[in-house]
Protein backbone atom coordinates (compact mmCIF):
# COMPACT_ATOMS: atom_id res chain seq x y z
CA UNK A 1 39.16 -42.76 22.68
CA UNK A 2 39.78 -42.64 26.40
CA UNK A 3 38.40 -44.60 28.77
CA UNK A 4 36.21 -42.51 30.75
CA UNK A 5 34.53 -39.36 30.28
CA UNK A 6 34.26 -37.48 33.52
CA UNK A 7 31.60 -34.24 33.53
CA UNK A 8 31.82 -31.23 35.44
CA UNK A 9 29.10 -28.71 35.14
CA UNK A 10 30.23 -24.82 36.54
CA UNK A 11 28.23 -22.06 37.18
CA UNK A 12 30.50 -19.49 39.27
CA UNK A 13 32.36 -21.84 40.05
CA UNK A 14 35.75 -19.77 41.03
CA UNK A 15 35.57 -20.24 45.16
CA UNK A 16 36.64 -24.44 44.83
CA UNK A 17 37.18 -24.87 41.07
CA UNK A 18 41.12 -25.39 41.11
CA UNK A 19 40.77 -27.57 44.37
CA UNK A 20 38.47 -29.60 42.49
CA UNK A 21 40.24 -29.98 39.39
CA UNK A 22 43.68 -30.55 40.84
CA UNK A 23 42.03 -33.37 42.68
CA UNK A 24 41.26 -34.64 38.79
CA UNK A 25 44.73 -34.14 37.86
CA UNK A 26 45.83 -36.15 40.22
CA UNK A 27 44.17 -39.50 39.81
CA UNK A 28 46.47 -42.35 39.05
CA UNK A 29 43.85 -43.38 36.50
CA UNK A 30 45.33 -41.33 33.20
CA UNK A 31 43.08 -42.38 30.64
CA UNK A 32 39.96 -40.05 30.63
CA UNK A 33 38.95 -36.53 29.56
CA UNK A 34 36.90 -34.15 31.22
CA UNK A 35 34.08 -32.05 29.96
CA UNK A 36 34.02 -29.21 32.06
CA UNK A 37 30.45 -27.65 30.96
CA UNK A 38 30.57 -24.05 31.59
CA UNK A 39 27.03 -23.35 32.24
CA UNK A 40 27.36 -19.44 31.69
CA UNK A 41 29.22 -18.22 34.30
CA UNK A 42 29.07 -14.10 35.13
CA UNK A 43 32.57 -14.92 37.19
CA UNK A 44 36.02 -16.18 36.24
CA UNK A 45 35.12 -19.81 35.72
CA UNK A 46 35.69 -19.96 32.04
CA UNK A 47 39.43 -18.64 32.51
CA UNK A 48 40.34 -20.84 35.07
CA UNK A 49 38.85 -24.05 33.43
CA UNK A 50 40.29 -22.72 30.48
CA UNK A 51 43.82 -22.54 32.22
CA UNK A 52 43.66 -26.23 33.25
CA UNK A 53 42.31 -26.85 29.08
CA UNK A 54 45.65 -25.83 27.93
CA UNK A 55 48.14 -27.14 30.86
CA UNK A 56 46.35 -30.68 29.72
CA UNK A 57 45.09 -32.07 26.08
CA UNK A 58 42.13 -34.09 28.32
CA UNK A 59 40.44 -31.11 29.40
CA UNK A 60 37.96 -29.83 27.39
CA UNK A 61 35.60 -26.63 27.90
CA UNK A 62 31.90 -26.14 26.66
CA UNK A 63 30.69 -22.96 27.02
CA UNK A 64 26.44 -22.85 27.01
CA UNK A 65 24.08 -20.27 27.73
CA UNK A 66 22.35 -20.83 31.49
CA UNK A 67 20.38 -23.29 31.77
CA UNK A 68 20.56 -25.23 35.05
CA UNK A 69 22.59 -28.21 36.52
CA UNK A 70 20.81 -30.48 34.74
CA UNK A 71 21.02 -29.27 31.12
CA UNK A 72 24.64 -28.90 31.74
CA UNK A 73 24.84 -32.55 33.01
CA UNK A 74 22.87 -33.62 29.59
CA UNK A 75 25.08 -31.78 27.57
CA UNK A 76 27.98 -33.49 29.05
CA UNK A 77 26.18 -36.88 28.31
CA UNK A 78 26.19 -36.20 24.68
CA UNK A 79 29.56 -34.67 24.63
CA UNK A 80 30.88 -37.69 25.89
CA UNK A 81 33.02 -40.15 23.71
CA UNK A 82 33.83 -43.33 26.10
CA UNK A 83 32.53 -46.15 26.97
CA UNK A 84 32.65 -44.88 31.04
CA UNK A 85 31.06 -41.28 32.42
CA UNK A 86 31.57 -40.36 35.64
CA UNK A 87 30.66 -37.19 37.34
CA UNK A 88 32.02 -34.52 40.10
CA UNK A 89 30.61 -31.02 41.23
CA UNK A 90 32.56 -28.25 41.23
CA UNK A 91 32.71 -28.01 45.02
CA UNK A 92 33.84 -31.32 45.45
CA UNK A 93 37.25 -33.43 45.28
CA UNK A 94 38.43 -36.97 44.53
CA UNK A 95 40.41 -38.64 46.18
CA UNK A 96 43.56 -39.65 43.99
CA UNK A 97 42.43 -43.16 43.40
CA UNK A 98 38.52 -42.95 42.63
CA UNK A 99 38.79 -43.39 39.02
CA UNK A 100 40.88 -46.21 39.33
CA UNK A 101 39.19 -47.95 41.82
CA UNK A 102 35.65 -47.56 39.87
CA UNK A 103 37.08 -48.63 36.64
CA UNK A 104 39.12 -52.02 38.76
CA UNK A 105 35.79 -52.51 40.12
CA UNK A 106 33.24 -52.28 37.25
CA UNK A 107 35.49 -54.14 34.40
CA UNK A 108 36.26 -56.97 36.92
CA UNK A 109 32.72 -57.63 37.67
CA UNK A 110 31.51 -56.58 34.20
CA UNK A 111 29.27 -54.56 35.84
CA UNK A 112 26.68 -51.43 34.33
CA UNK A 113 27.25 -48.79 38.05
CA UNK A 114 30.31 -49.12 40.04
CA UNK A 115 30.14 -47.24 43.52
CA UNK A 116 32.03 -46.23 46.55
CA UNK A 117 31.29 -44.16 49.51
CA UNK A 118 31.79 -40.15 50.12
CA UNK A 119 33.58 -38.35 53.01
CA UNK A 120 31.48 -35.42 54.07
CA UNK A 121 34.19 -32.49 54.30
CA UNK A 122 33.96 -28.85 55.80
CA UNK A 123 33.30 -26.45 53.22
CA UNK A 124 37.20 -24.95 53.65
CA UNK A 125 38.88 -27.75 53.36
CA UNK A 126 41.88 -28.06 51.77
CA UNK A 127 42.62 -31.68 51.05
CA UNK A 128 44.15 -34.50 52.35
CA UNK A 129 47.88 -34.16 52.12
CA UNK A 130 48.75 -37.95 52.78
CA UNK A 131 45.87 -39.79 51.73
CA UNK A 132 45.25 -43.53 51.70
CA UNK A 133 46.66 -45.46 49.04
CA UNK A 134 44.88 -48.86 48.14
CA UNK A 135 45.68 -51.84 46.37
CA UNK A 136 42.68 -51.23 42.95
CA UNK A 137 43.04 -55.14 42.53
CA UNK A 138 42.22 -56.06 46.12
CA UNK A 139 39.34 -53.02 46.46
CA UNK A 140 37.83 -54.60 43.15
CA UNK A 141 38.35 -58.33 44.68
CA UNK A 142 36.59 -57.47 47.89
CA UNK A 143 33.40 -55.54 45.90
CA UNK A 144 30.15 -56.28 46.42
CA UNK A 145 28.44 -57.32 43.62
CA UNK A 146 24.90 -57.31 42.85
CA UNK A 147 22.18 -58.22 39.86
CA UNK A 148 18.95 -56.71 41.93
CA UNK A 149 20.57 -53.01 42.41
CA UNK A 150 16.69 -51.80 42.86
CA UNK A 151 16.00 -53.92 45.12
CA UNK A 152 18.83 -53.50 47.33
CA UNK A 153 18.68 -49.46 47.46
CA UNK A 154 15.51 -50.68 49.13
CA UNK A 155 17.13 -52.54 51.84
CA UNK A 156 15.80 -49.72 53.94
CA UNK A 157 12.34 -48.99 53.11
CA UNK A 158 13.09 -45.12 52.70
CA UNK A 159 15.73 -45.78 50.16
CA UNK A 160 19.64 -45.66 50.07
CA UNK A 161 21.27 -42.58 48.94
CA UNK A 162 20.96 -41.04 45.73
CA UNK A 163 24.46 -39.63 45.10
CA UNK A 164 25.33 -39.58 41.23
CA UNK A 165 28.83 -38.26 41.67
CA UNK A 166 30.39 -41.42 43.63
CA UNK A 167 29.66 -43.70 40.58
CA UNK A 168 31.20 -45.11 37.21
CA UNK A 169 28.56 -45.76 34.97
CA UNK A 170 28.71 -47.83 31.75
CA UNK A 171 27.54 -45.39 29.27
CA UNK A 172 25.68 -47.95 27.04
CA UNK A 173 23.62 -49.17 30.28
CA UNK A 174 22.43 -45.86 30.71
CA UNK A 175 20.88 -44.71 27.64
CA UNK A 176 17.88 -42.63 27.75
CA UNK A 177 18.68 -41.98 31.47
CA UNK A 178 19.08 -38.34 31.62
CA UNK A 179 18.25 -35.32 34.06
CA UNK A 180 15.27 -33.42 34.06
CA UNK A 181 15.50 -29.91 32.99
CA UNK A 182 14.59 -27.11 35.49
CA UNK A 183 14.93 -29.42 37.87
CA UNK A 184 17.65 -28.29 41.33
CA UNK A 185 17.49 -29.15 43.85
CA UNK A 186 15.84 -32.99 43.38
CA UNK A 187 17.63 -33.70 39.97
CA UNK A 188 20.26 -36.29 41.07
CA UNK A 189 16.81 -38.28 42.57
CA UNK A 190 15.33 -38.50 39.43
CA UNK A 191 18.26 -39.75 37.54
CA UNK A 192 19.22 -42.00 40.57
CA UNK A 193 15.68 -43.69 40.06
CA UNK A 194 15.42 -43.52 36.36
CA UNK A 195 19.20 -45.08 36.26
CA UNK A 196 18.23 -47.65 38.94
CA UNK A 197 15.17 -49.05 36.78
CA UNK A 198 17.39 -49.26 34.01
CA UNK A 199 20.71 -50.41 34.81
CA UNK A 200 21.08 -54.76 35.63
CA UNK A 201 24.01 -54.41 38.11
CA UNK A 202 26.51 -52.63 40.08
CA UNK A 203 29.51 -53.40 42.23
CA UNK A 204 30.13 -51.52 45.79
CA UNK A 205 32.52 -51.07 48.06
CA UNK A 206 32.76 -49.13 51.46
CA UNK A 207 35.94 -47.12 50.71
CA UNK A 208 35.27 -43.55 50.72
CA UNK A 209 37.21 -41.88 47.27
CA UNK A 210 34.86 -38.40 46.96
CA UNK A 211 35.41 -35.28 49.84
CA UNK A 212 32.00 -33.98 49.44
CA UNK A 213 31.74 -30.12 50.86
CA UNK A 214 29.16 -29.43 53.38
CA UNK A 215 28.57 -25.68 51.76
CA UNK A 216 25.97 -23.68 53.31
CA UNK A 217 25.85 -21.64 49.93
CA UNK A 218 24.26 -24.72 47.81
CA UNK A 219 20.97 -25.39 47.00
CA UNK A 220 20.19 -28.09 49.42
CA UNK A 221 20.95 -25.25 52.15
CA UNK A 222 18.82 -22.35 50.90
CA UNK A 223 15.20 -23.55 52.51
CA UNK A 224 11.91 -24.03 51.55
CA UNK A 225 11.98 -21.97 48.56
CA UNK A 226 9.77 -21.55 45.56
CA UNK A 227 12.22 -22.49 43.84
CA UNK A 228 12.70 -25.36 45.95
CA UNK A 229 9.22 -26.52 46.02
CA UNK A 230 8.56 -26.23 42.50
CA UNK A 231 11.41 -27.98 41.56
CA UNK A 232 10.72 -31.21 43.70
CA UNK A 233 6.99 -30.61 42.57
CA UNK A 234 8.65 -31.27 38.93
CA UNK A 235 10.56 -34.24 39.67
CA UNK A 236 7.57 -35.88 41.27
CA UNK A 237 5.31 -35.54 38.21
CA UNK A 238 8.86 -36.78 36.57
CA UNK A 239 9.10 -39.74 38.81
CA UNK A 240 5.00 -40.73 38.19
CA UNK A 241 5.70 -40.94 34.74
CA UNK A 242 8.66 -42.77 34.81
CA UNK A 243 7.21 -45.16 37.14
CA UNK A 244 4.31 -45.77 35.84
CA UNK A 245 6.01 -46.50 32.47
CA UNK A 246 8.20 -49.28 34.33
CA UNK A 247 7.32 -53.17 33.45
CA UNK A 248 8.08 -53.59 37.51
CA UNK A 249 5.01 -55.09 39.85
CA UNK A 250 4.95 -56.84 43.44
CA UNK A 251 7.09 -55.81 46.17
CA UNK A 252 9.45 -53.47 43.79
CA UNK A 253 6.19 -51.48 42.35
CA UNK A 254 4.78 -51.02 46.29
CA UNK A 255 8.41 -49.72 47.35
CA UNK A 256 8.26 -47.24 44.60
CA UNK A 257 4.60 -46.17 45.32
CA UNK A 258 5.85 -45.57 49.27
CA UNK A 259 9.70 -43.45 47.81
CA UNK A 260 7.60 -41.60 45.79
CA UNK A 261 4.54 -40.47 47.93
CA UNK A 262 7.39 -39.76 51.12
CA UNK A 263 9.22 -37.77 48.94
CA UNK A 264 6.22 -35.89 48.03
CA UNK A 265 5.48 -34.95 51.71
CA UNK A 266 8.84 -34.62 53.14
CA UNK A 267 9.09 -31.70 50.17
CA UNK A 268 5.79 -30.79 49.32
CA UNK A 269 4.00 -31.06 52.88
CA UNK A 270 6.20 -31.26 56.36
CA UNK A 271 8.88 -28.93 54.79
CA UNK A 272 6.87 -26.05 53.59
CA UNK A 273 4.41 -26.47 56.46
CA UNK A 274 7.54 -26.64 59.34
CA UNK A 275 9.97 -24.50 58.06
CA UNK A 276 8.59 -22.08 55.25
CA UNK A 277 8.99 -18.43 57.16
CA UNK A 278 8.40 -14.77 56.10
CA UNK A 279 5.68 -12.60 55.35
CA UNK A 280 4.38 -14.13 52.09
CA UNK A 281 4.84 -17.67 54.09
CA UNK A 282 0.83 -18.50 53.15
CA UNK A 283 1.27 -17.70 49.52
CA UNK A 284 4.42 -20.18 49.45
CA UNK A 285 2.77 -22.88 51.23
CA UNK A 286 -0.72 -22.31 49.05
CA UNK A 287 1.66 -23.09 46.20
CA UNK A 288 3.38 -26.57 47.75
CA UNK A 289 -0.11 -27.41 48.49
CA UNK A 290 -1.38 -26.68 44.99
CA UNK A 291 1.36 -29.14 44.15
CA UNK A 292 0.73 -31.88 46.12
CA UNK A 293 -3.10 -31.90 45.60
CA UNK A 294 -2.56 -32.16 42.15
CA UNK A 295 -0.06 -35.54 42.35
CA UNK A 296 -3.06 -36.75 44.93
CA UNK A 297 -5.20 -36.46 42.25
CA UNK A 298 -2.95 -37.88 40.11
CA UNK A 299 -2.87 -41.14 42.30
CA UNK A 300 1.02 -40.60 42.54
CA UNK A 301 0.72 -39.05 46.43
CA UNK A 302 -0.62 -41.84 48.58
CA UNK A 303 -0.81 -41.21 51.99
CA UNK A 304 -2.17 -44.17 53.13
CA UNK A 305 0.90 -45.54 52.75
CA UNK A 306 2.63 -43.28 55.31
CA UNK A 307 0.57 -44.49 58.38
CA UNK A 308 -2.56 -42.88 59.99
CA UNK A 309 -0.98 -40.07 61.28
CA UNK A 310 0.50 -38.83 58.63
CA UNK A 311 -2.37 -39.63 56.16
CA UNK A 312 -5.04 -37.75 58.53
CA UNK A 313 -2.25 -34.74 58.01
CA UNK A 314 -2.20 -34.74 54.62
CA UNK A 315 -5.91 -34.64 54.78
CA UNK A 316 -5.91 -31.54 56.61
CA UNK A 317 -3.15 -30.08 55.47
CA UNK A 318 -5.52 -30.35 51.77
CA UNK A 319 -8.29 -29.10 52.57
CA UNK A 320 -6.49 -26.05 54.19
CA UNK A 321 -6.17 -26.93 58.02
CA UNK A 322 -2.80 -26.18 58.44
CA UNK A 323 -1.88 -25.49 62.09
CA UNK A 324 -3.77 -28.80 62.83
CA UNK A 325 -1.72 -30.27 60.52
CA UNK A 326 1.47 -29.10 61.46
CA UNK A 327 1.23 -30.62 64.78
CA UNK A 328 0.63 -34.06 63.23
CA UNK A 329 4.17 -33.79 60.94
């Protein structure tokens, strides 16, 4: 059984996919295999990854009808036969010594998440011919360490990050944590939270192991979308649920009350009202408002926790005042 099970979901992937899995070849960490979940590609995806399958006995491909980011992420979950799972995008490249580093890290400090930092990368680029080397054992040494992982990502009241793919997570600490189907963009926040109120530690360090693409063709990039609305409309109710299911109270159940109800209006109010464009711009913003009235009623959006500004915009923005409310966003 190897060590750690790295996932890759693709869905026309054929623009970065060899970049990206070279960068896997070449990690000086040899003991893992990779599910590369083939998330039914209309391009050449499944013969490349299936070229890589053959060249080397760790690479394995699972084909699946389409069915989103998330479903393929799942599915690489349960494929997954060690004791580690990790996980890149197809888009993105590690740096030779990620895996090794994260595994140094988390079985030094026994820890459920290891984590480093990313390097944000132009979209062509083509990797870093002399890269860093790093002595694992020193990295690992130097970690951070912590028991309170929750309450740290809320060092800043906003909340940290919410990367998945710059992690090693122990795949027993993580059970039950999956990603929410039909959920993309907003899928890597829900699993970042769920994972958060599950996990009991993780070990950090500030060396950055993952080239992350800035690619004007991803989802992040595309606008205020229905898509894009309803799927952070989804993760919201997701969040509630998961949240209000959580044995946490005090300070941590007030920080999660104020992450939830800002992300709520950054995607479900100040987006669609600021930047959603076009002739059927009402009928988009009707439905983001639809949304958001319905997690008000819920109690999950609380705008009294975002100041009186903001809360006398959400006000307006409810009961259909929007240019008023614009201004006030």
């Amino acid at each position: 059984m190897p060590e750690i099970s790295l996932i890759v979901p693709l869905y026309n992937a054929v623009r970065h996919l060899r970049p990206c899995l070279d960068s896997v070849k070449a990690q000086t960490f040899k003991d893992f295999e990779v599910l590369l979940i083939n998330d039914g590609s209309t391009d050449e995806t499944a013969e490349i990854a299936g070229e890589y399958c053959r060249q080397d006995p760790r690479f394995r491909l699972i084909t699946q009808e389409n069915g989103g980011v998330s479903a393929a992420r799942n599915r690489g979950l349960k494929e997954a036969a060690s004791p580690f799972v990790a996980f890149l995008d197809q888009d993105d490249m590690f740096h030779p010594q990620a895996l090794e580093i994260l595994y140094e890290m988390i079985c030094r400090h026994n820890a459920d998440v290891a984590a480093f930092q990313i390097l944000f990368v132009p979209d062509d680029y083509a990797g870093d011919p002399s890269p860093e080397h790093f002595d694992a054992v020193a990295v690992a040494g130097k970690a951070s360490f912590s028991d309170t992982p929750l309450k740290d990502f809320f060092r800043d009241r906003k909340g940290l990050p919410i990367y998945i793919w710059n992690k090693l997570y122990r795949r027993p600490a993580i059970v039950g944590v999956e990603f929410p189907l039909g959920v993309q963009p907003a899928e890597d926040t829900v699993f970042t939270m769920k994972m958060l109120l599950t996990v009991k530690s993780m070990v950090s360090t500030d060396i950055r192991l993952l080239y992350y693409r800035e690619n004007d063709a991803s989802v992040s990039k595309q606008g205020i979308t229905e898509k894009y609305v309803r799927s952070h409309a989804k993760a919201a109710f997701e969040l509630e649920h998961f949240f209000a299911a959580s044995s946490v109270d005090g300070a941590v159940r007030k920080n999660l009350d104020f992450y939830l109800t800002r992300f709520i209006f950054k995607s479900l109010v100040s987006q669609p009202l600021r930047k959603i464009i076009g002739v059927d711009r009402q009928e988009r913003l009707d439905r983001a408002r639809a949304y958001a009235a319905e997690l008000f009623r819920s109690g999950a959006f609380k705008p009294r926790l975002l100041g009186a500004k903001k809360a006398l915009a959400c006000k307006l923005y409810l009961t259909r005042h929007d240019r008023l409310a614009k201004i006030l966003v």
